[in-house]
PDB file of N, CA and C in Angstrom:
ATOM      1  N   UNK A   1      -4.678 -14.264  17.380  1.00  0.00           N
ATOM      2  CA  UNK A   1      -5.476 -13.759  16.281  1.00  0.00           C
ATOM      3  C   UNK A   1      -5.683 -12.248  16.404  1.00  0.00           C
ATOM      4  N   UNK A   2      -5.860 -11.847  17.852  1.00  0.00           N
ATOM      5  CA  UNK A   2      -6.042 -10.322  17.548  1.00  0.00           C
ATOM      6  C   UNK A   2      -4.329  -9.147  17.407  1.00  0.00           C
ATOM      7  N   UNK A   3      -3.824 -10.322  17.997  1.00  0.00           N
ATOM      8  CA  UNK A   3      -2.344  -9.644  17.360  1.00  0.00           C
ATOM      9  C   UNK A   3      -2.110  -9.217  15.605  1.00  0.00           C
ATOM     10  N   UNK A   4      -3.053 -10.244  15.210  1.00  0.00           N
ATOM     11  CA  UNK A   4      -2.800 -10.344  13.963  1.00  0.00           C
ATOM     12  C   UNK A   4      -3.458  -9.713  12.896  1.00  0.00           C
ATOM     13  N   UNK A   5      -4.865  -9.410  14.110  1.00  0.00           N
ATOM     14  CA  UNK A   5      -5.207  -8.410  13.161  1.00  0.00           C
ATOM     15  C   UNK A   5      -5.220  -6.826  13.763  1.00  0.00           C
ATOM     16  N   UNK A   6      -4.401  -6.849  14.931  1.00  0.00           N
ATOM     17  CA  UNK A   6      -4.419  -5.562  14.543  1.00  0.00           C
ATOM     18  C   UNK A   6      -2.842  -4.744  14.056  1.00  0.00           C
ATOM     19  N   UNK A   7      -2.523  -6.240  13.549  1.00  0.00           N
ATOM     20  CA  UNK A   7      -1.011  -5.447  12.471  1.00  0.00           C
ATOM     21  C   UNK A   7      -1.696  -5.320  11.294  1.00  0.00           C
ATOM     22  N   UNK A   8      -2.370  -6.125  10.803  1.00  0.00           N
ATOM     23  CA  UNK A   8      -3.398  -5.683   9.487  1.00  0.00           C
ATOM     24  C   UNK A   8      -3.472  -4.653   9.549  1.00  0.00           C
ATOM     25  N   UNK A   9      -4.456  -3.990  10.535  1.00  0.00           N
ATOM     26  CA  UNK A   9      -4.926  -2.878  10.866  1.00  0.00           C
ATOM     27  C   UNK A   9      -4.013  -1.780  10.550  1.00  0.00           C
ATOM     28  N   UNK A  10      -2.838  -1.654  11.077  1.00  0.00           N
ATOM     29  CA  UNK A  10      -1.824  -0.693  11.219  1.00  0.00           C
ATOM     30  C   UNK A  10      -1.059  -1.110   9.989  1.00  0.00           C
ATOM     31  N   UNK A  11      -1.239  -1.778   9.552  1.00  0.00           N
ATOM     32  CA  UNK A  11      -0.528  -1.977   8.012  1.00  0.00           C
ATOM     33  C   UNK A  11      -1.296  -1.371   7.056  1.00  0.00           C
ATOM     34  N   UNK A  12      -3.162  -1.325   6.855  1.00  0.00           N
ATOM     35  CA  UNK A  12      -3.817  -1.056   6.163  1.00  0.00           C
ATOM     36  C   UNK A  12      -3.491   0.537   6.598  1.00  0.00           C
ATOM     37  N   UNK A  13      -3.550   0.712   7.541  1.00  0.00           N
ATOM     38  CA  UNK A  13      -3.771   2.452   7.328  1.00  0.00           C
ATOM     39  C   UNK A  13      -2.352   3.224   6.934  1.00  0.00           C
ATOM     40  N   UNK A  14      -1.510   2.399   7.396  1.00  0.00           N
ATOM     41  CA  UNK A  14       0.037   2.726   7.319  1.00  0.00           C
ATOM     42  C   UNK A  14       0.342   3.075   4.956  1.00  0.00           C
ATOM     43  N   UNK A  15      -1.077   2.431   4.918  1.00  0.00           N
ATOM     44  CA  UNK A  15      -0.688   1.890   3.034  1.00  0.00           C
ATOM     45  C   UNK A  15      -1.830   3.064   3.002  1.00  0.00           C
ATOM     46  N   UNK A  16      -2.663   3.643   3.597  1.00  0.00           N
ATOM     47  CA  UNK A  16      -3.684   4.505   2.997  1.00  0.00           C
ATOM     48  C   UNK A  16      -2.752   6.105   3.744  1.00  0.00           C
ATOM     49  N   UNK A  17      -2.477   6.353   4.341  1.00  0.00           N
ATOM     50  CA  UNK A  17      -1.000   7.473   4.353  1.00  0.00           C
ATOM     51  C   UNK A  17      -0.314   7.027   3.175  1.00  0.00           C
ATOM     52  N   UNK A  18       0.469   6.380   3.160  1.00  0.00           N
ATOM     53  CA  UNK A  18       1.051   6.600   1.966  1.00  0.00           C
ATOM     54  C   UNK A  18       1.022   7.252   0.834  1.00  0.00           C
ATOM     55  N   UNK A  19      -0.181   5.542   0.036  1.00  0.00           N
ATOM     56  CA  UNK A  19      -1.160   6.304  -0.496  1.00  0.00           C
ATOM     57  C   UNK A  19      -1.690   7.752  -1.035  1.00  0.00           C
ATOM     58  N   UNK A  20      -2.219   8.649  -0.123  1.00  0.00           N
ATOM     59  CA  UNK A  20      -2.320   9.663   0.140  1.00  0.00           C
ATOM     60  C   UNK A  20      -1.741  10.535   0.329  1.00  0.00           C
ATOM     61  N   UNK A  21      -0.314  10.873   0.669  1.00  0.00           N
ATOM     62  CA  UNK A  21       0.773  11.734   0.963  1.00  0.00           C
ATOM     63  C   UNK A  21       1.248  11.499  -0.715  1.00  0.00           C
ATOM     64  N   UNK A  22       0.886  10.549  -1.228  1.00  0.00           N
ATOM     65  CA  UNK A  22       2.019  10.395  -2.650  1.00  0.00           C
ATOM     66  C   UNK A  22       0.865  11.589  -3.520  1.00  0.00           C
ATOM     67  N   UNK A  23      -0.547  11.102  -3.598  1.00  0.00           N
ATOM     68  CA  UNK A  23      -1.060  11.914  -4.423  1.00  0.00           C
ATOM     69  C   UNK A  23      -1.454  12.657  -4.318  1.00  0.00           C
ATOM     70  N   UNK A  24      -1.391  13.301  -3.090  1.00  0.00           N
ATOM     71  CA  UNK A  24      -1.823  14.939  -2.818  1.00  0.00           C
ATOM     72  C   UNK A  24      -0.185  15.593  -3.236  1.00  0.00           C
ATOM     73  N   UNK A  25       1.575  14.877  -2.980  1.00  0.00           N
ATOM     74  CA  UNK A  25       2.164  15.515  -3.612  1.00  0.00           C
ATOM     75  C   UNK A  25       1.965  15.843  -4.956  1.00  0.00           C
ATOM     76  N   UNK A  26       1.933  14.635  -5.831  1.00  0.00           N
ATOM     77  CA  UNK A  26       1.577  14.403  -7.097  1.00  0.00           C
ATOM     78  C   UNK A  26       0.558  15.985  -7.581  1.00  0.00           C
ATOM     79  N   UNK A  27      -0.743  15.959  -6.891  1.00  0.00           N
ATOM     80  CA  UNK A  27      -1.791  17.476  -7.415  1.00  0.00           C
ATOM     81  C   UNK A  27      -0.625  18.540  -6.658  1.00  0.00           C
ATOM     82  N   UNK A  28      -0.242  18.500  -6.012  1.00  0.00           N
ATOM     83  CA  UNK A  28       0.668  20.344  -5.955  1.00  0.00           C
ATOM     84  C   UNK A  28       2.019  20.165  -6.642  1.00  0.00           C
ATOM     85  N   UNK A  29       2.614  19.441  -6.634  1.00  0.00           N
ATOM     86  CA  UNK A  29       3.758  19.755  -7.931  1.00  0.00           C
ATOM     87  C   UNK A  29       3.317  19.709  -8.878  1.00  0.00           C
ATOM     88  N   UNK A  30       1.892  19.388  -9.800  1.00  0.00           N
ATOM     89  CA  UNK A  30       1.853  19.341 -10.927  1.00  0.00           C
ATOM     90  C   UNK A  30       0.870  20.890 -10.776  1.00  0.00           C
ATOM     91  N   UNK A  31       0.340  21.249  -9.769  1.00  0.00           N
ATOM     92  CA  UNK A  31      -0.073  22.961 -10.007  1.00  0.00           C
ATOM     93  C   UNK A  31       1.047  24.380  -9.716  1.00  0.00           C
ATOM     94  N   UNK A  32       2.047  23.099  -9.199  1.00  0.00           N
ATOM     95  CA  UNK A  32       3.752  24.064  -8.790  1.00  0.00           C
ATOM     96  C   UNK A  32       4.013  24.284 -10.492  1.00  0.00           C
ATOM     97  N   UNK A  33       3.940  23.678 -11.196  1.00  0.00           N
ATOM     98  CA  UNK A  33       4.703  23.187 -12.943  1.00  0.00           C
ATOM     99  C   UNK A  33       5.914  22.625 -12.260  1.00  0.00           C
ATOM    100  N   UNK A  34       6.041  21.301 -11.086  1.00  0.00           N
ATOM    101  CA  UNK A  34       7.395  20.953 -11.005  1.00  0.00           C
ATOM    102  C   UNK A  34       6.719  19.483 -11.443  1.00  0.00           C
ATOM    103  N   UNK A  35       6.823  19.392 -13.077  1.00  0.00           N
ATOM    104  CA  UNK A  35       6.403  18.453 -13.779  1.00  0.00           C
ATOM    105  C   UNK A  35       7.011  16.666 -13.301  1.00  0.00           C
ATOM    106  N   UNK A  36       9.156  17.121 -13.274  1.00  0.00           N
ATOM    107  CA  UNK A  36       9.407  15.900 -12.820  1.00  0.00           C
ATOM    108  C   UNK A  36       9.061  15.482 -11.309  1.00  0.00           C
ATOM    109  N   UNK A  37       9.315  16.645 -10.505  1.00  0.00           N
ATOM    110  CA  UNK A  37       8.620  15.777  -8.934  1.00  0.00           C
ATOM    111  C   UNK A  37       7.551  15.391  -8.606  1.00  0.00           C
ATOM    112  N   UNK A  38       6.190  15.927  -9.946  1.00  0.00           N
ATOM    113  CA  UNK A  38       5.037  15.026 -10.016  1.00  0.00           C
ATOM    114  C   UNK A  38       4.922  13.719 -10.423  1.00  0.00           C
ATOM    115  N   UNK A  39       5.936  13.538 -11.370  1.00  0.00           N
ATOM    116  CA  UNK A  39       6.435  12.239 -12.426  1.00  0.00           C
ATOM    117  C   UNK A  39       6.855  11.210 -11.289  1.00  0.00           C
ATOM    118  N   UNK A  40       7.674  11.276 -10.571  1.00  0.00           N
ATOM    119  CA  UNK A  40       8.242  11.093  -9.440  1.00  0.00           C
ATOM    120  C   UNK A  40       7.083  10.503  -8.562  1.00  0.00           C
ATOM    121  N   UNK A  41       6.578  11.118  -7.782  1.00  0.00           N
ATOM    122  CA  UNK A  41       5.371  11.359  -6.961  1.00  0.00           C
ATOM    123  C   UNK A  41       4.132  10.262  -7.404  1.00  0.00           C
ATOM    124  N   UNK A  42       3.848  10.296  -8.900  1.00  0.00           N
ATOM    125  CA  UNK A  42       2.710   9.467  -9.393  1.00  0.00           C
ATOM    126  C   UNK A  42       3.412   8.072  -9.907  1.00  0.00           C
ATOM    127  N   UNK A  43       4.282   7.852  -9.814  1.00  0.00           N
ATOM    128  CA  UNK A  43       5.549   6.271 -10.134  1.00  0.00           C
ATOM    129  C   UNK A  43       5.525   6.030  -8.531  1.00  0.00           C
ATOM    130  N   UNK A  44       5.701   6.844  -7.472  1.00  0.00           N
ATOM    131  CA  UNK A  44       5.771   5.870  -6.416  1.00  0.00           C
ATOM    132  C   UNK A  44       4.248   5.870  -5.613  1.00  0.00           C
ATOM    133  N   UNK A  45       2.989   6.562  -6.038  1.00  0.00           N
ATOM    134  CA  UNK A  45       1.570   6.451  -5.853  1.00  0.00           C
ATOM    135  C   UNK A  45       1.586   5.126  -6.462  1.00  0.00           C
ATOM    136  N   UNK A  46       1.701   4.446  -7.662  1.00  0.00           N
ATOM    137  CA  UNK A  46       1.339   3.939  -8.412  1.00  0.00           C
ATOM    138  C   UNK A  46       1.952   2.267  -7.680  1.00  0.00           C
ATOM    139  N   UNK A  47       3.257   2.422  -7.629  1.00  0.00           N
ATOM    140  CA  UNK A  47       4.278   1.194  -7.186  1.00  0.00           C
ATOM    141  C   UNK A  47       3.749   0.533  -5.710  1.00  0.00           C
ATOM    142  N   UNK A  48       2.933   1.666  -4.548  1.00  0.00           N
ATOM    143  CA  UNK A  48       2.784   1.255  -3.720  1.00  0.00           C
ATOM    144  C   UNK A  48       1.011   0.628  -3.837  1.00  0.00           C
ATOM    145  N   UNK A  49       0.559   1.784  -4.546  1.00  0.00           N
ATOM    146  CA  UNK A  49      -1.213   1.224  -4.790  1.00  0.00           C
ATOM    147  C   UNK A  49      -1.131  -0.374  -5.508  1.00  0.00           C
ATOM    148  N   UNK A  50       0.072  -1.029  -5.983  1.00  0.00           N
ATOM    149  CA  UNK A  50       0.027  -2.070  -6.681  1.00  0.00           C
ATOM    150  C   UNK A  50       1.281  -3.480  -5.672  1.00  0.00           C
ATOM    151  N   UNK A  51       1.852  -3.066  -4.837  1.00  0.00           N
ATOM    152  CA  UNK A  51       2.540  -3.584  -3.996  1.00  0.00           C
ATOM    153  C   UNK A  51       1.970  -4.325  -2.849  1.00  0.00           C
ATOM    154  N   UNK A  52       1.085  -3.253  -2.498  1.00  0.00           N
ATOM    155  CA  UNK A  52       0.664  -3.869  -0.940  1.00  0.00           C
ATOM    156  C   UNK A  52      -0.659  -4.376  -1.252  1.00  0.00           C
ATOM    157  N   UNK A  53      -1.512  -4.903  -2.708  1.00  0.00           N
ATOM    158  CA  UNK A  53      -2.603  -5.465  -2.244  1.00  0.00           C
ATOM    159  C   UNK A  53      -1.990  -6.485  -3.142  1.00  0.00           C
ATOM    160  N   UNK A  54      -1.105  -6.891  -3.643  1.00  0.00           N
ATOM    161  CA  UNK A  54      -0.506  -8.180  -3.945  1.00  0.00           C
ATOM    162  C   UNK A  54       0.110  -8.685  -2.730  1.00  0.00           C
ATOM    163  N   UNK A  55       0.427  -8.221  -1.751  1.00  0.00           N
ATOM    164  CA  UNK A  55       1.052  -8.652  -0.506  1.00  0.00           C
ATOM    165  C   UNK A  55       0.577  -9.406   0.298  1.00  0.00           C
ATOM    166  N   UNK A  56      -0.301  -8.097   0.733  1.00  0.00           N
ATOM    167  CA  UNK A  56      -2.045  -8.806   1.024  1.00  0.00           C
ATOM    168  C   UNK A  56      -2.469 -10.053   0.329  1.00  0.00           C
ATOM    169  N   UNK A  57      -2.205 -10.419  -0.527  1.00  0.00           N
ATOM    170  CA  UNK A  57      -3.072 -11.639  -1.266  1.00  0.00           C
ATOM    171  C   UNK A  57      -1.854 -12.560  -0.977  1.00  0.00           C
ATOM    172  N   UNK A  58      -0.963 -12.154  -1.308  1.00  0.00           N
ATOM    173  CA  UNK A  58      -0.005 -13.565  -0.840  1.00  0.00           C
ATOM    174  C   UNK A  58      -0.346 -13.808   0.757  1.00  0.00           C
ATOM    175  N   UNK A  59       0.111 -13.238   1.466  1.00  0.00           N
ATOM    176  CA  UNK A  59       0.001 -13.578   2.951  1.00  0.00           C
ATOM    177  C   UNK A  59      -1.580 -14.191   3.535  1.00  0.00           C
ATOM    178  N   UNK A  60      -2.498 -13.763   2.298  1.00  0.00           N
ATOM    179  CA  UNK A  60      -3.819 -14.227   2.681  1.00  0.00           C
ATOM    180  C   UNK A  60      -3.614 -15.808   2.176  1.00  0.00           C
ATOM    181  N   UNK A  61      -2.670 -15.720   1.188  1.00  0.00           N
ATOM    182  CA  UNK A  61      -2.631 -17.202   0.238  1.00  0.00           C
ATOM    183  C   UNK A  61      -1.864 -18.239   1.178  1.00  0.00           C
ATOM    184  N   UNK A  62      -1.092 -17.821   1.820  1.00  0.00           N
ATOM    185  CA  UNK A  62       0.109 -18.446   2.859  1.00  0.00           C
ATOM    186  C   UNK A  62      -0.631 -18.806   4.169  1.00  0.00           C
ATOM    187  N   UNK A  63      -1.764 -18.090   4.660  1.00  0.00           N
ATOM    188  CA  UNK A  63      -2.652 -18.004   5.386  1.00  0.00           C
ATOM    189  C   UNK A  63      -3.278 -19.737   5.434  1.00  0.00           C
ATOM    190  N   UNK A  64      -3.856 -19.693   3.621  1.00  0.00           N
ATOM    191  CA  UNK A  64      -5.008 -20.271   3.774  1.00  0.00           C
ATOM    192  C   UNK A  64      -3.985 -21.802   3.585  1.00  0.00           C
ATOM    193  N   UNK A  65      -2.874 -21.629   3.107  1.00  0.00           N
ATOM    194  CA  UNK A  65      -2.353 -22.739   2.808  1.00  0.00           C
ATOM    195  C   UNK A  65      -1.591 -23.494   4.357  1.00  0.00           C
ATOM    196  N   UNK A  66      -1.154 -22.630   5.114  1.00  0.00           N
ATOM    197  CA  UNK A  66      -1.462 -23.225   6.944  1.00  0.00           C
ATOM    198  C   UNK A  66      -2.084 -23.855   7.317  1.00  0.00           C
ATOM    199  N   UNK A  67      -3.647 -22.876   7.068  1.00  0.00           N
ATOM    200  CA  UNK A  67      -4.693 -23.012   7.879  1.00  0.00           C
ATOM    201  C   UNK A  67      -5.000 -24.848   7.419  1.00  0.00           C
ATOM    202  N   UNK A  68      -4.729 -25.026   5.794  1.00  0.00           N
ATOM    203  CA  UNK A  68      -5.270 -26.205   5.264  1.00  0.00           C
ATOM    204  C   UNK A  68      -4.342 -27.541   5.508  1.00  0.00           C
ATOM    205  N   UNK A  69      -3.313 -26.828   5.806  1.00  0.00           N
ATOM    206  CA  UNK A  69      -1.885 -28.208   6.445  1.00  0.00           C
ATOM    207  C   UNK A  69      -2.520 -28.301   7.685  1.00  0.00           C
ATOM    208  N   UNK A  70      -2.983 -27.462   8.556  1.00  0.00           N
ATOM    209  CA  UNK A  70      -2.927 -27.985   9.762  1.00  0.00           C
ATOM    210  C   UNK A  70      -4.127 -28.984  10.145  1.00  0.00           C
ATOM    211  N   UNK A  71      -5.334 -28.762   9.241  1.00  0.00           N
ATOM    212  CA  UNK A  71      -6.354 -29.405   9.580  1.00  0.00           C
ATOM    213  C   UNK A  71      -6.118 -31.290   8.823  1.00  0.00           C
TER     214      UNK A  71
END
């Protein structure tokens, strides 16, 4: 169990870098005027902010559906 959560762990922060590296590019190319590498930048902010907490919910769903076979 603590294996397990501390890949959570390093998964959650691994998704808040991301995260974060996408939309701080996103604010300086769009104060550069490099309009498409902001375009760019806010499509893959967007793809990952919506990826990994559906992930999260499956693996929580796969979780609970174990946890309920085994008992």
């Amino acid at each position: 169990m603590k294996k397990l959560k501390e890949k959570l762990e390093k998964e959650f922060w691994d998704f808040v870098t991301i995260i974060t590296l996408f939309f701080v590019c996103t604010i300086i190319f769009v104060l550069a005027k490099l309009a498409p590498l902001a375009a760019i930048c806010w499509i893959m902010f967007l793809f990952f902010a919506s990826f990994y907490p559906v992930k999260w919910m499956i693996q929580f769903f796969f979780f609970l559906l174990k946890r309920k076979k085994g008992e």
